[in-house]
PDB file of N, CA and C in Angstrom:
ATOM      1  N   UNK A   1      -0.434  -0.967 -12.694  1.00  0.00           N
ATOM      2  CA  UNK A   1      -0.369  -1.252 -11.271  1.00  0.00           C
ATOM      3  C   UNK A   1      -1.219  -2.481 -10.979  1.00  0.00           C
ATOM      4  N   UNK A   2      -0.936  -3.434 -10.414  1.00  0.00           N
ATOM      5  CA  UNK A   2      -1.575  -4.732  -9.825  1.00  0.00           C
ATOM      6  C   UNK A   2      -1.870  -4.280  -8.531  1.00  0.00           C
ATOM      7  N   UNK A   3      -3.224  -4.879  -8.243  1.00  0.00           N
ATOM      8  CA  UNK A   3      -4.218  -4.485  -7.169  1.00  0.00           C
ATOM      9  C   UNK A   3      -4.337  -6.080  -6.558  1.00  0.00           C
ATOM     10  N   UNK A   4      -4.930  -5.822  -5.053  1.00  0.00           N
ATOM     11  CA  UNK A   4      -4.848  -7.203  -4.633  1.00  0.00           C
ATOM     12  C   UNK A   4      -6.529  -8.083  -5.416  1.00  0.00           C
ATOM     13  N   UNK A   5      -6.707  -7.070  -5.983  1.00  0.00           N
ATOM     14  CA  UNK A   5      -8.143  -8.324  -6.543  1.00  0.00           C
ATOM     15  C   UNK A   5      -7.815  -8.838  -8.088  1.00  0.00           C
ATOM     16  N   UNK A   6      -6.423  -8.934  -8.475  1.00  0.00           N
ATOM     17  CA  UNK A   6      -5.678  -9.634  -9.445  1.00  0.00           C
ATOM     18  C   UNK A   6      -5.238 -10.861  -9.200  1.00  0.00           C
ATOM     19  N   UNK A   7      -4.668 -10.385  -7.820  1.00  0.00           N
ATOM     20  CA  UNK A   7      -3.716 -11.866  -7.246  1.00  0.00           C
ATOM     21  C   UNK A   7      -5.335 -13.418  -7.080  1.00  0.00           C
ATOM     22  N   UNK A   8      -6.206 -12.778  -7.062  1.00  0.00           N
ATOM     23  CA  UNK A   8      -7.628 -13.731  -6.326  1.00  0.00           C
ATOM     24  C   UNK A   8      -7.498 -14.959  -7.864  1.00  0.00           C
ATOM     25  N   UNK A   9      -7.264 -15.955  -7.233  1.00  0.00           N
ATOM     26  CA  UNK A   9      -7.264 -17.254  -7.976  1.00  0.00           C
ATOM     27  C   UNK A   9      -6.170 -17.601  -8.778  1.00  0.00           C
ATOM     28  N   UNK A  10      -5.069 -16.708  -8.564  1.00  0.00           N
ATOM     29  CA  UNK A  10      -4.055 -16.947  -9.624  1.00  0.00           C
ATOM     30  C   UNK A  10      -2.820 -17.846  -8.427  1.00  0.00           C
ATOM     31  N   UNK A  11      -1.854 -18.357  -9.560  1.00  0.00           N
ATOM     32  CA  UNK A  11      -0.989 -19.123  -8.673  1.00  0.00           C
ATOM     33  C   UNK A  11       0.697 -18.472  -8.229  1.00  0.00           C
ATOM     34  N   UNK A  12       0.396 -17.765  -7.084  1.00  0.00           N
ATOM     35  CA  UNK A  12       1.550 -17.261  -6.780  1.00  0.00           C
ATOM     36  C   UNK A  12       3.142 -17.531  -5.902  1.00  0.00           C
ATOM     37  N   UNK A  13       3.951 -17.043  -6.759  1.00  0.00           N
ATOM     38  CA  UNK A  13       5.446 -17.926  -5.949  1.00  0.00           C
ATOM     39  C   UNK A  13       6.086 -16.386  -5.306  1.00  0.00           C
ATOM     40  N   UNK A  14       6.161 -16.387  -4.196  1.00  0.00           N
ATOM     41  CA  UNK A  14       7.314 -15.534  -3.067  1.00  0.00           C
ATOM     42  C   UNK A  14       8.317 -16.057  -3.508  1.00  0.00           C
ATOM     43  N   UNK A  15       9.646 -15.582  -3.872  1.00  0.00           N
ATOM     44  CA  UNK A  15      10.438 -16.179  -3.938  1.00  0.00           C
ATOM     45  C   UNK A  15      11.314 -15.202  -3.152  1.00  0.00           C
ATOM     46  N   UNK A  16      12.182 -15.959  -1.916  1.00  0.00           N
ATOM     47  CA  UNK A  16      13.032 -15.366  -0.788  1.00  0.00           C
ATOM     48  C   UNK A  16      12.308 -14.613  -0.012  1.00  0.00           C
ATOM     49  N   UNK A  17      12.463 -14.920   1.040  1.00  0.00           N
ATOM     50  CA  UNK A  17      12.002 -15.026   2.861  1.00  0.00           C
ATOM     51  C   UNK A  17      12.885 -13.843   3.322  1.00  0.00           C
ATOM     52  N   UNK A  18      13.112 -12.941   2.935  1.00  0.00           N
ATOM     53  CA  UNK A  18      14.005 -11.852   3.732  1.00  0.00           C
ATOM     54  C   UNK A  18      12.602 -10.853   4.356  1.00  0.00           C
ATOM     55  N   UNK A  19      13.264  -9.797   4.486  1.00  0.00           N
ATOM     56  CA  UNK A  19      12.352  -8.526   4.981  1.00  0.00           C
ATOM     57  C   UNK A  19      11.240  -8.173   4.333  1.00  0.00           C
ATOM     58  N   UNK A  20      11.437  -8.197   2.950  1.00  0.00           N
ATOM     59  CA  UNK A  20      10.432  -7.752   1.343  1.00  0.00           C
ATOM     60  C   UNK A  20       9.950  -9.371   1.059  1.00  0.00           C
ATOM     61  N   UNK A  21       9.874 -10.457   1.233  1.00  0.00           N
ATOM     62  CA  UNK A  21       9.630 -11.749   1.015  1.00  0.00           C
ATOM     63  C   UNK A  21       8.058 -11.851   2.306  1.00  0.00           C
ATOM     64  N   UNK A  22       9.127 -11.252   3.849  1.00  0.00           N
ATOM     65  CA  UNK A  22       8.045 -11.995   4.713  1.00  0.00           C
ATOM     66  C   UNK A  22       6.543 -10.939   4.904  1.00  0.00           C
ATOM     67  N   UNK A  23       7.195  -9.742   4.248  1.00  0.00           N
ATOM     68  CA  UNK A  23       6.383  -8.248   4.181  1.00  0.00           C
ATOM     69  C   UNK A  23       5.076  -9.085   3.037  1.00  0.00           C
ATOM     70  N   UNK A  24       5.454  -9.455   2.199  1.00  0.00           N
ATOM     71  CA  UNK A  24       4.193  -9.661   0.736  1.00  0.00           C
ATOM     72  C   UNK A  24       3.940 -10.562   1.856  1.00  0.00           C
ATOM     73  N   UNK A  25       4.316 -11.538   1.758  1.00  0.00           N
ATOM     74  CA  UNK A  25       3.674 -13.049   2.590  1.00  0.00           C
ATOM     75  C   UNK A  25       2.721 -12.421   3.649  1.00  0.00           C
ATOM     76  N   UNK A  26       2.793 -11.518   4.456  1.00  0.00           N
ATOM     77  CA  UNK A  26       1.693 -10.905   5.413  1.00  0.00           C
ATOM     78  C   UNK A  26       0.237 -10.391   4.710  1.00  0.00           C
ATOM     79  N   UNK A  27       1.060  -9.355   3.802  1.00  0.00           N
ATOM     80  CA  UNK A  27      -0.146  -8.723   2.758  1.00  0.00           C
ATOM     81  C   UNK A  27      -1.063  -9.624   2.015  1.00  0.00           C
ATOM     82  N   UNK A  28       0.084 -11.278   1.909  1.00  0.00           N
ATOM     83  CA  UNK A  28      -1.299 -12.067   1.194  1.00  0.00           C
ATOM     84  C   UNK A  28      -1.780 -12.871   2.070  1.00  0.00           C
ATOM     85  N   UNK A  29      -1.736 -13.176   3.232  1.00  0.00           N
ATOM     86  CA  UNK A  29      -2.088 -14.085   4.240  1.00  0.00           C
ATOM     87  C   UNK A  29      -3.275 -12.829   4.814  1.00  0.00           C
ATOM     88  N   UNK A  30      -3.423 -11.630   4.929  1.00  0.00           N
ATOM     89  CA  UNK A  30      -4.275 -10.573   5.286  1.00  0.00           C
ATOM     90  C   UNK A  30      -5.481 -10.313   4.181  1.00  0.00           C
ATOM     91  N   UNK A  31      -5.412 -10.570   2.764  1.00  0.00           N
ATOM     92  CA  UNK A  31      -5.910 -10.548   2.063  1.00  0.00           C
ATOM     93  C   UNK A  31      -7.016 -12.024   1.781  1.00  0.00           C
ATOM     94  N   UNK A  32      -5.861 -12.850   2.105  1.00  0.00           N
ATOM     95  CA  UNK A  32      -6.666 -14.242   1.969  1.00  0.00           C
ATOM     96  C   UNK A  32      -6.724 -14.631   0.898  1.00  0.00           C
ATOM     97  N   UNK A  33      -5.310 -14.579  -0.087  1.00  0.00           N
ATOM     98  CA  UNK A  33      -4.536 -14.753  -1.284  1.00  0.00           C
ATOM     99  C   UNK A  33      -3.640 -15.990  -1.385  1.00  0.00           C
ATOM    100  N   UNK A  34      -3.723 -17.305  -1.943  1.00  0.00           N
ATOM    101  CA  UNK A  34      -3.182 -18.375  -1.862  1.00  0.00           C
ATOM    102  C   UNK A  34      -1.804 -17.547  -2.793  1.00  0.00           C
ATOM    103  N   UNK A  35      -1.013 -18.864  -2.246  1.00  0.00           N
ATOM    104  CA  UNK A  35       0.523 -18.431  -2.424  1.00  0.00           C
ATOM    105  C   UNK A  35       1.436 -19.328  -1.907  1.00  0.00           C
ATOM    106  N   UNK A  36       2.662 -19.680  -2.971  1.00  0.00           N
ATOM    107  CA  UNK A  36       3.574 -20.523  -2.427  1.00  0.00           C
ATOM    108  C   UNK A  36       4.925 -19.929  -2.330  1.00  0.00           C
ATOM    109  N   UNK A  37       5.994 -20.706  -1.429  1.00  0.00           N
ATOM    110  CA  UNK A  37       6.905 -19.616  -1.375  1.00  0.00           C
ATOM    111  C   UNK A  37       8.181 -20.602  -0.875  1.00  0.00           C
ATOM    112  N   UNK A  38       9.570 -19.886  -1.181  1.00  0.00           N
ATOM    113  CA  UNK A  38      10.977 -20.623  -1.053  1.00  0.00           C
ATOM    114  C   UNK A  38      11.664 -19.765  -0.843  1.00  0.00           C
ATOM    115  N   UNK A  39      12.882 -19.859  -0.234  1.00  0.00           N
ATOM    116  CA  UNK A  39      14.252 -19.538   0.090  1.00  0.00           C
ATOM    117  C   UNK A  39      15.450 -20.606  -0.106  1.00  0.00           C
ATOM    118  N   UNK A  40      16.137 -20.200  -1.005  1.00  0.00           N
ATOM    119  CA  UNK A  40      17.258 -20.932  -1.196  1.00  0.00           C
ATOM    120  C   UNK A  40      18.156 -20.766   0.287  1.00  0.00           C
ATOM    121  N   UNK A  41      17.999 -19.751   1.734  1.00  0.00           N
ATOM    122  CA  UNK A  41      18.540 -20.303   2.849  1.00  0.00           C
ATOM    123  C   UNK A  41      17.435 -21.174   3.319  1.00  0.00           C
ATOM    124  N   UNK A  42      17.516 -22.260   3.645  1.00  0.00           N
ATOM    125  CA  UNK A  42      16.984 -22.931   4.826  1.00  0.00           C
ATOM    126  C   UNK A  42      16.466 -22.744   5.572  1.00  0.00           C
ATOM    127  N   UNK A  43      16.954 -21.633   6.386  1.00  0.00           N
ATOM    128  CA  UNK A  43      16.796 -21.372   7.777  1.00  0.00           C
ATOM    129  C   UNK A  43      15.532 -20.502   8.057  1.00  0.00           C
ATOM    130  N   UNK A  44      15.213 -19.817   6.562  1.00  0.00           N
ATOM    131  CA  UNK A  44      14.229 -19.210   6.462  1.00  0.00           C
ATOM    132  C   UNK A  44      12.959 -19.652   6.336  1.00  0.00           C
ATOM    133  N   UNK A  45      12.710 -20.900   5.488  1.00  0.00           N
ATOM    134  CA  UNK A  45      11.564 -21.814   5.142  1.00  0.00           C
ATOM    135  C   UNK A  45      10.663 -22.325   6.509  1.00  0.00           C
ATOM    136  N   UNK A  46      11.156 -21.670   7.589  1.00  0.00           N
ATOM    137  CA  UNK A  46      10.638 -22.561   8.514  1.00  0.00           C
ATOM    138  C   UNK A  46       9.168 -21.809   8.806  1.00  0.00           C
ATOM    139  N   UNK A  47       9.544 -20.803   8.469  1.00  0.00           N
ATOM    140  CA  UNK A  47       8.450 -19.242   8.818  1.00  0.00           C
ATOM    141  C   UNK A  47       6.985 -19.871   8.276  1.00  0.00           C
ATOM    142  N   UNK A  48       7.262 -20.164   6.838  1.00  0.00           N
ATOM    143  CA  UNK A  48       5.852 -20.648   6.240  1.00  0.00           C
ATOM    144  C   UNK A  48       5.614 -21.745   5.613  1.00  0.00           C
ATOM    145  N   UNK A  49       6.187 -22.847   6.615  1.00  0.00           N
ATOM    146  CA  UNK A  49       6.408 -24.564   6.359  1.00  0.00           C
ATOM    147  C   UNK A  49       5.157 -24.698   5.365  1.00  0.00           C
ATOM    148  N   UNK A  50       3.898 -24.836   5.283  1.00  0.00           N
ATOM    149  CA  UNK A  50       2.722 -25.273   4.974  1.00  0.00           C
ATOM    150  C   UNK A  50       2.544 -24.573   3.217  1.00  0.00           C
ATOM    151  N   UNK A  51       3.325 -23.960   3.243  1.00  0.00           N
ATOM    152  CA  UNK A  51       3.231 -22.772   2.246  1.00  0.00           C
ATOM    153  C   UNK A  51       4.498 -22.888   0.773  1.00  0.00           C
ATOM    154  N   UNK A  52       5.677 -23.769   1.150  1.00  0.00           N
ATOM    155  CA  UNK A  52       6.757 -24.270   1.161  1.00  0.00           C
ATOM    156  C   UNK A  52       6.565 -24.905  -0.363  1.00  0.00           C
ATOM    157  N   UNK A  53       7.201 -25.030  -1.494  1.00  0.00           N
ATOM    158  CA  UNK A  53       7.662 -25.567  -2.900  1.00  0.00           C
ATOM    159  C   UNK A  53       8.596 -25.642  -2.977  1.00  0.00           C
ATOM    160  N   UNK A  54       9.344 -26.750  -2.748  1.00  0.00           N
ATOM    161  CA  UNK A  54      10.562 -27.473  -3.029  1.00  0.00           C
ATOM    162  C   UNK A  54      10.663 -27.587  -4.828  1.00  0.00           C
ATOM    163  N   UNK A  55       9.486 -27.370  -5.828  1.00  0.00           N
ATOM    164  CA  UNK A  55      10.387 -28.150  -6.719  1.00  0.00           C
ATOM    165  C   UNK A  55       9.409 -26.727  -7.793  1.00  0.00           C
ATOM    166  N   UNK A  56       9.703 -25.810  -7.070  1.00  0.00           N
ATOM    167  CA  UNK A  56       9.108 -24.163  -7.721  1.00  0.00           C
ATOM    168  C   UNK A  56       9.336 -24.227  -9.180  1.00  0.00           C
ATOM    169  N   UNK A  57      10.552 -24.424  -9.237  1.00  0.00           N
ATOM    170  CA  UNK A  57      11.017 -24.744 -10.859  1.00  0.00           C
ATOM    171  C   UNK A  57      10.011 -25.225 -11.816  1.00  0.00           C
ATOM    172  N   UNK A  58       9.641 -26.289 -11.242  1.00  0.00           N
ATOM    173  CA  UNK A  58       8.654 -27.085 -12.336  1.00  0.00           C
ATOM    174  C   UNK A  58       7.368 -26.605 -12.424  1.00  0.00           C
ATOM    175  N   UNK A  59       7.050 -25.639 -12.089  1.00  0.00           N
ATOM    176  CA  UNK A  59       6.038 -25.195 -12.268  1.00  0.00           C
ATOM    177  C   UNK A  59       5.385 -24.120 -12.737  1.00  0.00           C
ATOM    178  N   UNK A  60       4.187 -23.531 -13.123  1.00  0.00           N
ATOM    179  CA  UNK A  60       3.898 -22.510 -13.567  1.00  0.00           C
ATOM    180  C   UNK A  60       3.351 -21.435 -13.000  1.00  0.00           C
ATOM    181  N   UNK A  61       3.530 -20.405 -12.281  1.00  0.00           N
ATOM    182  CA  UNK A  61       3.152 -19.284 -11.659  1.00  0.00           C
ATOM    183  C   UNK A  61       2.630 -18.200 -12.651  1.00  0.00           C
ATOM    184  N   UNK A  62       1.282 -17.747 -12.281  1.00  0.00           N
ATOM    185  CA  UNK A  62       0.817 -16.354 -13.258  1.00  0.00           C
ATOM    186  C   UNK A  62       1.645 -15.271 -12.334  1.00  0.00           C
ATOM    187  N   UNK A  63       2.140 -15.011 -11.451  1.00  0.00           N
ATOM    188  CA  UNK A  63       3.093 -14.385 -10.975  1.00  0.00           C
ATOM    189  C   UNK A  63       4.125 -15.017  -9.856  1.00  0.00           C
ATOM    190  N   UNK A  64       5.261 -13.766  -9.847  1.00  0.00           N
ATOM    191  CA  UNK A  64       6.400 -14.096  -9.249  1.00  0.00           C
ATOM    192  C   UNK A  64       6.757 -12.996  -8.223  1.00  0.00           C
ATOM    193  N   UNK A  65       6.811 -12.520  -7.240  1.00  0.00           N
ATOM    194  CA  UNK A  65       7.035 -11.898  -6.477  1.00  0.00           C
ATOM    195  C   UNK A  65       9.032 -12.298  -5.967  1.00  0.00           C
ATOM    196  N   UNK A  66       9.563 -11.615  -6.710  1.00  0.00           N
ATOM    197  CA  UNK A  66      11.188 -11.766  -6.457  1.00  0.00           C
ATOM    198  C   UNK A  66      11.590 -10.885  -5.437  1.00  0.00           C
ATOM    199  N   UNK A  67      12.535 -11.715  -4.305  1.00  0.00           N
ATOM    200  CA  UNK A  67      13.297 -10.793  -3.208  1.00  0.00           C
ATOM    201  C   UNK A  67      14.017  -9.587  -3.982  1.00  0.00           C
ATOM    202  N   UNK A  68      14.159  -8.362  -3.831  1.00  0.00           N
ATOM    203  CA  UNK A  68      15.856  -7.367  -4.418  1.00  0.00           C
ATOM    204  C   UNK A  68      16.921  -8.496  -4.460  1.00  0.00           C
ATOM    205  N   UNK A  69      16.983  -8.851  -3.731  1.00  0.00           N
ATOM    206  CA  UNK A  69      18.550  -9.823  -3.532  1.00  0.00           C
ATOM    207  C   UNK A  69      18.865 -11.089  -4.225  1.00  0.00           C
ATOM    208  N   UNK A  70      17.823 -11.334  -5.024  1.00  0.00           N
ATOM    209  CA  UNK A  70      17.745 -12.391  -6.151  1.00  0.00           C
ATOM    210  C   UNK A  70      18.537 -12.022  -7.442  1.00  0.00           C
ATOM    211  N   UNK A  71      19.673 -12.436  -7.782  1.00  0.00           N
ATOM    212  CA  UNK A  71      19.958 -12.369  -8.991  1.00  0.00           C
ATOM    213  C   UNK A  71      19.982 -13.550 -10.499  1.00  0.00           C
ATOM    214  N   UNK A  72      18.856 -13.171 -10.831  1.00  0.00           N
ATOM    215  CA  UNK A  72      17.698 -14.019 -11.748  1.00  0.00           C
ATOM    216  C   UNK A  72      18.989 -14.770 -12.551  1.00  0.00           C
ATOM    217  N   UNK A  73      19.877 -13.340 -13.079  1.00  0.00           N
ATOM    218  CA  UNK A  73      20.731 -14.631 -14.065  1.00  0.00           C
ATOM    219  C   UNK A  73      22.457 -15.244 -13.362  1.00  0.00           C
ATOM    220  N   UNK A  74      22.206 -15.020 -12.128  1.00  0.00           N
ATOM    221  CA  UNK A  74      23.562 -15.915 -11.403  1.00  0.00           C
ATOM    222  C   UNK A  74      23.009 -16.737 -10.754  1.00  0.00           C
ATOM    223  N   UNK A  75      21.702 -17.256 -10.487  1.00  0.00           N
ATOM    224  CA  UNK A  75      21.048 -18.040  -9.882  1.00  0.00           C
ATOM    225  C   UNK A  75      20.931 -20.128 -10.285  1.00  0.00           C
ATOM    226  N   UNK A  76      21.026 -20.897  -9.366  1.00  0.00           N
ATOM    227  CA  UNK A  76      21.431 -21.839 -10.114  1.00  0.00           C
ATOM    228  C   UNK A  76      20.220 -22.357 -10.464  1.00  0.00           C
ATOM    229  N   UNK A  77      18.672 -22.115 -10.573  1.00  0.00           N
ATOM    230  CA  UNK A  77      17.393 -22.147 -11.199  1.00  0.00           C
ATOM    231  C   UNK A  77      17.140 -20.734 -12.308  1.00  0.00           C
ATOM    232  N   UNK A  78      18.366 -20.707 -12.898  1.00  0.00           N
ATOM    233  CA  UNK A  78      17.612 -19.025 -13.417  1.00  0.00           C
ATOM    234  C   UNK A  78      17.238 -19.520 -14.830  1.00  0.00           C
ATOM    235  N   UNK A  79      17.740 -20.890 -15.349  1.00  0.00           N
ATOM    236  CA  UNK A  79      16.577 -21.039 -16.488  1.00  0.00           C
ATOM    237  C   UNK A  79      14.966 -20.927 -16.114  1.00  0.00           C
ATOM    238  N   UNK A  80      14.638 -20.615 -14.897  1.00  0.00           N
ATOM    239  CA  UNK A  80      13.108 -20.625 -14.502  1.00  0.00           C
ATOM    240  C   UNK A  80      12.970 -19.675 -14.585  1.00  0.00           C
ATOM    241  N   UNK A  81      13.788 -18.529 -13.574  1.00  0.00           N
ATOM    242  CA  UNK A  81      13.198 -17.089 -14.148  1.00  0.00           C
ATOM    243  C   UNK A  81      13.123 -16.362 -15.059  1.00  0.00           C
ATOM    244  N   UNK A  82      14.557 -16.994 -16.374  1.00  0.00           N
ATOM    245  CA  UNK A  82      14.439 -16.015 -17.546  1.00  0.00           C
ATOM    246  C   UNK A  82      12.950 -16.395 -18.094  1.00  0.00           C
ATOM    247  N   UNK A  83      12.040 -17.983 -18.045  1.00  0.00           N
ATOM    248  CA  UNK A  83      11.604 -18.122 -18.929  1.00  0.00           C
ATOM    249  C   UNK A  83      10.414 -17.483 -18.526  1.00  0.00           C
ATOM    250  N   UNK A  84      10.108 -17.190 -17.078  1.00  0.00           N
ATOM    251  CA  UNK A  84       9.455 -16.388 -16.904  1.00  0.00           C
ATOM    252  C   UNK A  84       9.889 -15.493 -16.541  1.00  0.00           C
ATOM    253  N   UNK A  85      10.165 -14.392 -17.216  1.00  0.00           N
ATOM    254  CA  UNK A  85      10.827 -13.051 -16.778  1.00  0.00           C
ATOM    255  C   UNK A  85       9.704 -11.737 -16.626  1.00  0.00           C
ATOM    256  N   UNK A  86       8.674 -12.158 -17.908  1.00  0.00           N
ATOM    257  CA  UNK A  86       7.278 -11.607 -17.842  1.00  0.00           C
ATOM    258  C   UNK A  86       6.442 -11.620 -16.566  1.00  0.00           C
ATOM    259  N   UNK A  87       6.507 -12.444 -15.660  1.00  0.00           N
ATOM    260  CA  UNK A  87       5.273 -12.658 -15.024  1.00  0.00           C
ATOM    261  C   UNK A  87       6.004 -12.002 -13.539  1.00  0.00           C
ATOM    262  N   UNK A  88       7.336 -11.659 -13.617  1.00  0.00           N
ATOM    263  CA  UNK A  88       8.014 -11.522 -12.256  1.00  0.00           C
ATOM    264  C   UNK A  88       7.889  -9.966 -11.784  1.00  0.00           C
ATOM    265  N   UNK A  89       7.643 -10.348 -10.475  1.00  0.00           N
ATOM    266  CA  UNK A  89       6.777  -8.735  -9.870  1.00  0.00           C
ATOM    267  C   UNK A  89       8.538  -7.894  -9.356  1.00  0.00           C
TER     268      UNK A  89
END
């Protein structure tokens, strides 16, 4: 089980802004847990502009916090998630 005094200094990606996306994003903004975060809709990114990774891919996250509604291998970045498939919450 991961506790919130794991997440403290590590580099974390939200990935998708739905219901379960904007739910963690509260829990770590309450905690005072840095964190970056995307939605492949648009319309969603607006919620946590400042917070926002356009190029998530290239980078390295010690965790991944994935929407349900993400499907890692129909996804058109899913060489990112298989290669981290380990680190995805």
């Amino acid at each position: 089980m991961i506790f919130p005094k794991d997440f403290i200094d590590k580099k974390i990606l939200v990935f998708g802004l739905g219901i379960t996306g904007v739910s963690v994003i509260k829990f770590l903004i309450k905690k005072k847990i840095n964190f970056s975060c995307w939605d492949d809709n648009h319309k969603n990114n607006f919620l946590y502009k400042k917070n926002l990774d356009k190029f998530y891919y290239k980078k390295n996250y010690d965790f991944i916090i994935l929407s349900p509604g993400v499907n890692i291998y129909n996804h058109k970045n899913s060489y990112f998630f298989l290669l981290n498939k380990k680190k995805i919450i």
